[in-house]
Every structure is written in structure tokens, then in C-alpha cells.
Protein backbone atom coordinates (compact mmCIF):
# COMPACT_ATOMS: atom_id res chain seq x y z
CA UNK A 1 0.00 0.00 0.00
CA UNK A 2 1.39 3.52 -0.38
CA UNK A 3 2.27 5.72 2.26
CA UNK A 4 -0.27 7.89 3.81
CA UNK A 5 0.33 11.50 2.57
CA UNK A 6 2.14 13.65 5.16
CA UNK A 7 0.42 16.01 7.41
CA UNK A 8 3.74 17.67 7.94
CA UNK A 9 3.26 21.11 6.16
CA UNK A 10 -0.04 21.63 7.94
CA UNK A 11 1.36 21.12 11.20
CA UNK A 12 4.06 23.32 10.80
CA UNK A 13 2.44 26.10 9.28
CA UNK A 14 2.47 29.44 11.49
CA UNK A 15 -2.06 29.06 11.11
CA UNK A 16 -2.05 26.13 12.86
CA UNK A 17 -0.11 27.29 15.82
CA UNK A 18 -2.62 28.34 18.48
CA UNK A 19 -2.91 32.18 18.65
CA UNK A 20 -2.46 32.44 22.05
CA UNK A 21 1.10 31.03 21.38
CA UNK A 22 1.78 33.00 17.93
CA UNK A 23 3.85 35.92 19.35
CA UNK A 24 4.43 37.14 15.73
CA UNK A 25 0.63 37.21 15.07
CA UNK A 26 0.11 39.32 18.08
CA UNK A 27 2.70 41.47 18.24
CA UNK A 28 2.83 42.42 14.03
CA UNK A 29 -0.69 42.48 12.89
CA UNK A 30 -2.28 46.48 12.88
CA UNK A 31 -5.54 44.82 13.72
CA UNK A 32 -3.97 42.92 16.86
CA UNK A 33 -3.16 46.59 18.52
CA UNK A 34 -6.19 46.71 21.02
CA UNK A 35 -5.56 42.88 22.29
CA UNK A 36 -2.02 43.55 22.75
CA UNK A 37 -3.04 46.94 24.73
CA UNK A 38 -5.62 44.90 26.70
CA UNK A 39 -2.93 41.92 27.43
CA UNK A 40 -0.54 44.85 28.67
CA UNK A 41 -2.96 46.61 30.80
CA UNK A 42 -4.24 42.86 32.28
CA UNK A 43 -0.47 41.55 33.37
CA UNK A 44 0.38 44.35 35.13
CA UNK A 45 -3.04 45.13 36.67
CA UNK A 46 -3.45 41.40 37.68
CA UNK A 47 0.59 40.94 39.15
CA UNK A 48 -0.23 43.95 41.09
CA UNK A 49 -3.21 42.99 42.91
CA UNK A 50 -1.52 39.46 43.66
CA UNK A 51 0.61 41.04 45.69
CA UNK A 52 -2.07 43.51 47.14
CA UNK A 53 -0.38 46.67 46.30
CA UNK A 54 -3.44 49.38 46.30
CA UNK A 55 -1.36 52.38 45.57
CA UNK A 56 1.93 53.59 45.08
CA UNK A 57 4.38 56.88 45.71
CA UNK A 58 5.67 57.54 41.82
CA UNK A 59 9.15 58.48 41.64
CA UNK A 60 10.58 60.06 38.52
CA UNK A 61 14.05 61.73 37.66
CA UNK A 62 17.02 61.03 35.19
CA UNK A 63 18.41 58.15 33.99
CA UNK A 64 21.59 59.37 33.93
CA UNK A 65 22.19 60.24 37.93
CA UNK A 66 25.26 58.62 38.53
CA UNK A 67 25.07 56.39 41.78
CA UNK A 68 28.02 56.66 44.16
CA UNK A 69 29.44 53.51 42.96
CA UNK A 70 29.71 55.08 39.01
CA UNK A 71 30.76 58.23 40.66
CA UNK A 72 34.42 56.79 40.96
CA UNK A 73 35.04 56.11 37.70
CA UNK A 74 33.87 59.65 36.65
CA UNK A 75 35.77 61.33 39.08
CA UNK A 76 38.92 60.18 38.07
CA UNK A 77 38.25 60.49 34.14
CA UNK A 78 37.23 64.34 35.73
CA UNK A 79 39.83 67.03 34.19
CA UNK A 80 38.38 70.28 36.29
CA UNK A 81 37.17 70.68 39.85
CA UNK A 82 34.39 71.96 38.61
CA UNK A 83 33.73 69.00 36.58
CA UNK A 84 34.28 67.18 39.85
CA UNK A 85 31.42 69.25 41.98
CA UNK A 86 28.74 68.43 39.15
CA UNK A 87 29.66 64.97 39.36
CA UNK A 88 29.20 64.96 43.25
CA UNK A 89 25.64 67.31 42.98
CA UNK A 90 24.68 64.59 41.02
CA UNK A 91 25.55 62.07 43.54
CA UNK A 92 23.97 63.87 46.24
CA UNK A 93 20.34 63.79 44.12
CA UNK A 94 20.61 60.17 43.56
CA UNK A 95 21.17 59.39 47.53
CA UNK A 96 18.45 61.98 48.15
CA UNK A 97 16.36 59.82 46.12
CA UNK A 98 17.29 56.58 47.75
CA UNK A 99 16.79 58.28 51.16
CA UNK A 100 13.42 59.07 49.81
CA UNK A 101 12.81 55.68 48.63
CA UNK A 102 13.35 54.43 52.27
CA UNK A 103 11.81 56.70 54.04
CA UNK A 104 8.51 56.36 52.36
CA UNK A 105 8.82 52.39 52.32
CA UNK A 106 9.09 52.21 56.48
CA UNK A 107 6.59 54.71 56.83
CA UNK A 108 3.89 54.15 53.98
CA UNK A 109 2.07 50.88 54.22
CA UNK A 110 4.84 49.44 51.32
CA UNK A 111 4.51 46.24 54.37
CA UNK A 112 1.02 45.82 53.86
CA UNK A 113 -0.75 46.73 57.73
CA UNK A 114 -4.07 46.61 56.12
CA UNK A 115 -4.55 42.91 55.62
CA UNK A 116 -3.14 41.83 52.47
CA UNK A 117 -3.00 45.58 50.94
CA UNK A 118 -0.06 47.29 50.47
CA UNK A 119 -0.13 51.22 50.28
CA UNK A 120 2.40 54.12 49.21
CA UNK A 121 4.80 51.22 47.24
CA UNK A 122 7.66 53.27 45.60
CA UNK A 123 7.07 52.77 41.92
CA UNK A 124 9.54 54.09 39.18
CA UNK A 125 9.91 53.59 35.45
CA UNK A 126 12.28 50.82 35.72
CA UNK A 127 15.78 52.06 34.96
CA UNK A 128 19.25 53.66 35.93
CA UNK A 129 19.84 56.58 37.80
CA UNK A 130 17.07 58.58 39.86
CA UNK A 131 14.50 55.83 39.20
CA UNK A 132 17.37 52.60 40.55
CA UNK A 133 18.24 55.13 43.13
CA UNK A 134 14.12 54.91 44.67
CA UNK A 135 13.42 51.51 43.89
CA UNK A 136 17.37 51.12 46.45
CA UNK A 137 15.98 53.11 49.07
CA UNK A 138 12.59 50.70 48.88
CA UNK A 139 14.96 47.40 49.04
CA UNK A 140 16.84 48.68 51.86
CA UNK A 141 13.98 48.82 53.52
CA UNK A 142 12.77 45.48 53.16
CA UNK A 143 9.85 46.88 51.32
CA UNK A 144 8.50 45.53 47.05
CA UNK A 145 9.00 47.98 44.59
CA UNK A 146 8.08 48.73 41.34
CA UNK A 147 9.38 49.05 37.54
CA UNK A 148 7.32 49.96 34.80
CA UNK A 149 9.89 49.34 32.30
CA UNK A 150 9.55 50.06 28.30
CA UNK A 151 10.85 48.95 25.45
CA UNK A 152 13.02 50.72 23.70
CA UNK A 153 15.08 50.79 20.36
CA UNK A 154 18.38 50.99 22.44
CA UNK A 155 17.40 48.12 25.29
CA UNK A 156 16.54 49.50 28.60
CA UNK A 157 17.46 46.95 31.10
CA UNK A 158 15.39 46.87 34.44
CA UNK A 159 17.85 48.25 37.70
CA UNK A 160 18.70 45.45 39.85
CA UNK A 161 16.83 46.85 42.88
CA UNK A 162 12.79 46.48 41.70
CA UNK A 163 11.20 43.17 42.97
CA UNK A 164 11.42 41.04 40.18
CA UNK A 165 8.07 39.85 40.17
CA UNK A 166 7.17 43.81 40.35
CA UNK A 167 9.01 44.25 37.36
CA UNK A 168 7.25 45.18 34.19
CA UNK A 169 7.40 45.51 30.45
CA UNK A 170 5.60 47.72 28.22
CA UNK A 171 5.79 48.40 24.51
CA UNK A 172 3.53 51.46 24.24
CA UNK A 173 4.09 54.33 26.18
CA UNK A 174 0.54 55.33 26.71
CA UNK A 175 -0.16 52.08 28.83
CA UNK A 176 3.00 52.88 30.62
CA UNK A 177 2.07 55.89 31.99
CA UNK A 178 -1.32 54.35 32.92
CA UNK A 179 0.20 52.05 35.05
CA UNK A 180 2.38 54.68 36.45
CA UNK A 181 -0.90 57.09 36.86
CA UNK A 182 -3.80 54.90 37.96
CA UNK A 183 -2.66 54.06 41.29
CA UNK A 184 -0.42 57.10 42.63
CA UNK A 185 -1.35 58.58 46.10
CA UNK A 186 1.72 61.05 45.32
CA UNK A 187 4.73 62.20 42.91
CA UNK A 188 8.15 63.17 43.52
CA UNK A 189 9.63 64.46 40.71
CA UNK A 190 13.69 64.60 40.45
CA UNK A 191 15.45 66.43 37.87
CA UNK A 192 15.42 65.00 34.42
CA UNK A 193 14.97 65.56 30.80
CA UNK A 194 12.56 64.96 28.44
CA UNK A 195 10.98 61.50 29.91
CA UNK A 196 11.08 63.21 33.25
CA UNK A 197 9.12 66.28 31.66
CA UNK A 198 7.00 64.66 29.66
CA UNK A 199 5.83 62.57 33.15
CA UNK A 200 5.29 65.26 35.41
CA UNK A 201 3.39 67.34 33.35
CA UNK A 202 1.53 64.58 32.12
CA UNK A 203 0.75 63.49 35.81
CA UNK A 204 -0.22 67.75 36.99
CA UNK A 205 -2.42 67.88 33.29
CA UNK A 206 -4.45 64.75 35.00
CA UNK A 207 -4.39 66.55 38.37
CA UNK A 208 -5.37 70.28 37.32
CA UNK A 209 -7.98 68.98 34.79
CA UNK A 210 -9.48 66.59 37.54
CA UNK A 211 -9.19 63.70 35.73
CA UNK A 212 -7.31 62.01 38.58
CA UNK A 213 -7.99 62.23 41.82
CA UNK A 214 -5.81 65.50 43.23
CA UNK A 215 -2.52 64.00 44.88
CA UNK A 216 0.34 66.00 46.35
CA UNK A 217 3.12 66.53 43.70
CA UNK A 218 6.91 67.42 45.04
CA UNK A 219 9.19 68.83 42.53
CA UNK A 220 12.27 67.53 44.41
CA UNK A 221 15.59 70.33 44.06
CA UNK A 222 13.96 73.54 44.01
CA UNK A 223 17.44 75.07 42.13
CA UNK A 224 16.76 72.76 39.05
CA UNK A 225 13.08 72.95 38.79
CA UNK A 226 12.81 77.18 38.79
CA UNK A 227 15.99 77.48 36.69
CA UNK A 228 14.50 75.06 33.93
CA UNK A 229 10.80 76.16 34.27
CA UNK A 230 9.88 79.79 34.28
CA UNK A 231 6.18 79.30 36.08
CA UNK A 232 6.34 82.96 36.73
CA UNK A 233 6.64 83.40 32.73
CA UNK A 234 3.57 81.10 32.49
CA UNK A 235 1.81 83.14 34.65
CA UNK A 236 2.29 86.63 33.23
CA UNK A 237 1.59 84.77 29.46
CA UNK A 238 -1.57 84.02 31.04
CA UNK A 239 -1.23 80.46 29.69
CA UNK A 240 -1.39 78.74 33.31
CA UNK A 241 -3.28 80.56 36.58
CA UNK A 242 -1.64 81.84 39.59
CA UNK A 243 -3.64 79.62 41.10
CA UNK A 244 -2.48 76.71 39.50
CA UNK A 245 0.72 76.75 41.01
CA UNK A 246 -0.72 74.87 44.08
CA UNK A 247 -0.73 71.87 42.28
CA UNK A 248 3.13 71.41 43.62
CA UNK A 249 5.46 72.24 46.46
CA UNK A 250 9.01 72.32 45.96
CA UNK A 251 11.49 70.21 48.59
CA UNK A 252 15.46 69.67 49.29
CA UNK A 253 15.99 67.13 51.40
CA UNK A 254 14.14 63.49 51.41
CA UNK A 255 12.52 64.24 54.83
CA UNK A 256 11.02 67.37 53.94
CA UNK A 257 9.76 65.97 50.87
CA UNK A 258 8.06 63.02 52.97
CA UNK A 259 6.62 66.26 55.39
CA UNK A 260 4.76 67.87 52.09
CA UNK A 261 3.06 64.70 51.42
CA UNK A 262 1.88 64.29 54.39
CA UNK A 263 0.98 67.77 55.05
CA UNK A 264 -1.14 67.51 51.89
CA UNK A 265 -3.29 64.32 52.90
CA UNK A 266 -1.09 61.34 51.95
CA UNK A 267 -2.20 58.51 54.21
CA UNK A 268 0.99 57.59 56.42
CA UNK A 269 1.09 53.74 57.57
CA UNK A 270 3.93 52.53 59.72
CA UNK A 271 5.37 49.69 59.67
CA UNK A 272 3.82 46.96 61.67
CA UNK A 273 5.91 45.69 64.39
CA UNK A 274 7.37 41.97 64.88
């Protein structure tokens, strides 16, 4: 008798693979866009309430803050003092930022007092610099923290210090900054560049046009922040309200930026003892 024909071809063929398990069907097609933005809001959202966090303290700033261990290297490649003191103002923002990271870890719910819910988690976008330096201060507490990484052409890689099952993944910015949005009881916003920018206004756009809930907002290194952003030019160009500049307080040191945010309503939780 001849040989049954093959089924082969069929089985191989990138139609019979179960969708679920086609990455290249989901992650090419145009017409696959609004699963692939429901499958990224779902894994995050889900991972999240498994481990009960409820809210979160949102920590932005540059990616380039060198941390005191980089700072070596730079110092000695350094040809001017003054090169030298910008190297060690950078420093001094990261550790401010890792302070901060601590600080609101023991004393914001980050160890979950309320049954299984955990508030005031530190949360950051995932990489180097200001946003490694937070998620630091959060591990040396003891505490989870967050990274709502992206990707990007030139591979960010997540900072070692984010829980790894807290760390995420997005491809589109938009659900990102959802993420990042959706659950913050406050901001603290380092300086940065253009991500950093394009956050923080984002986040006081949500807040001034009351589609978030208000939340306290720190710009963090009053210097940088009214050297970079005329608000008073704003003002007189009548394109923001006097007003408006409520929407943020300005802070120097980690504890005084924990003091604003709990001046302006953010539910403090200490850490439960034993």
C-alpha cells in the first residue's frame, strides 16, 4: 500500500499554531493593537493585585544620575574641579532619592498593615539613575517595589533593585504611563529631561484637569526645577493661573519631601511591628 500523505506542512504552518502562542501574530498584525493593549494593561493590573499593592508613591528623575558607585570612575576620568562638583551634585540627588525611597517604604504601608493591601509602594519607570536610586531606598527597607519598564530601540534593562516579580514591560508608552498614573497617592519628581518632563506634566495635566484624583506633587531640588521652568513666565503669558501653582510644592531634602506629602493628605502607615 502507499504511504499515507504527510500532514507535515499543515502542522508546521504558522495558522495552525494556536494564537495564544503566535507571538508574531500578536505582536505584528495592525488589527492585533487593542488585544495587545488589553494583554498589557491585564499583566500588570493582575501581578499587582496578587501582591495587594493598592497604591503607590511615583518616583521620577534622570536616567543618567550617577550612583556613588559610578561616581568613581567619573571622578577620576574628571579634568576640572568643577567638573568634579557636578559629578558629586549629582551624587547627592541620587542618595536623596534613595533616602526618599526608604523613608517612604518604612513609613507608607509598602509592608502591607491593612490585611493583604499594600499602600504608598515606591514605583519608578524601571531604569538607571534617579528611578534605581528609589526603587534602592525601597529594598533597603525590606519593602517591594516597582518598575514599569519600556521597550526601547536601544534596550533599557530593568535596575537590579525592583522586585522582580514587580518588574514590568511595556511596549507602548501610553499604557505605561497608565500604570504609572492609575494608582499614585503622590509624585516626587527629580530632575530629568525629556521622559522626566514629559511625566510630570503629564501626571499635573491629570491633576489640574481633575481627571485624577488631586494627589500631592513634590518637585524635588527647588534650584533645578525654577531654573528650567519659568512658572512665573507662564503666569504673566496668562497660559497657566496663579492659582495653578498649588498643584506642587518644591522640597530639598528626602525628609522634607516626605513632610509635604503628608501635610497635603497622603495617608501615612507605619510599619507593623514583629
Amino acid at each position: 500500500m502507499p504511504d499515507a500523505p504527510s500532514n507535515h506542512a499543515q502542522k508546521i504552518s504558522s495558522s495552525y499554531t494556536l494564537p495564544v502562542l503566535d507571538s508574531d501574530f500578536l505582536s505584528t498584525r495592525d488589527e492585533m493593537r487593542d488585544l495587545r493593549f488589553a494583554i498589557e494593561y491585564a499583566k500588570a493590573e493582575l501581578l499587582l493585585r496578587d501582591w495587594g499593592v493598592r497604591s503607590t508613591v511615583v518616583v521620577f528623575g534622570s536616567a543618567r544620575t550617577p550612583s556613588p558607585e559610578q561616581a568613581e570612575t567619573l571622578r577620576r576620568a574628571a579634568t576640572s574641579d568643577a567638573e568634579r562638583r557636578r559629578i558629586d551634585e549629582r551624587v547627592a540627588m541620587y542618595q536623596a532619592a534613595r533616602e526618599f525611597g526608604r523613608i517612604a517604604s518604612e513609613r507608607g504601608g509598602a509592608f502591607a498593615p491593612h490585611h493583604r493591601w499594600r499602600d504608598n509602594v515606591i514605583a519608578t519607570g524601571g531604569g538607571p539613575g534617579i528611578m534605581a536610586a528609589a526603587n534602592r531606598g525601597a529594598r533597603d527597607a525590606g519593602a517591594p517595589t516597582i518598575g514599569f519598564n519600556i521597550a526601547l530601540p536601544r534596550e533599557q534593562e530593568p535596575n537590579p533593585f525592583t522586585t522582580p516579580e514587580l518588574t514590568f514591560q511595556f511596549h507602548y508608552f501610553g499604557m505605561r504611563k497608565m500604570h504609572l498614573a492609575m494608582r499614585a497617592n503622590a509624585l516626587v519628581a527629580f530632575p530629568g529631561g525629556f521622559g522626566t518632563f514629559d511625566e510630570l506634566f503629564e501626571m499635573l495635566t491629570l491633576v489640574q484637569t481633575r481627571k485624577s484624583p488631586v494627589v500631592p506633587i513634590v518637585l524635588f531640588g527647588a534650584d533645578y526645577w525654577r531654573r528650567v521652568v519659568n512658572f512665573d513666565a507662564l503666569i504673566e503669558a496668562e497660559t497657566i493661573g496663579r492659582e495653578e501653582l498649588a498643584l506642587f510644592d518644591f522640597a530639598d531634602t528626602a525628609e522634607d519631601a516626605w513632610a509635604i506629602l503628608t501635610k497635603r493628605g497622603l495617608t501615612a502607615h507605619t510599619k507593623p511591628e514583629g
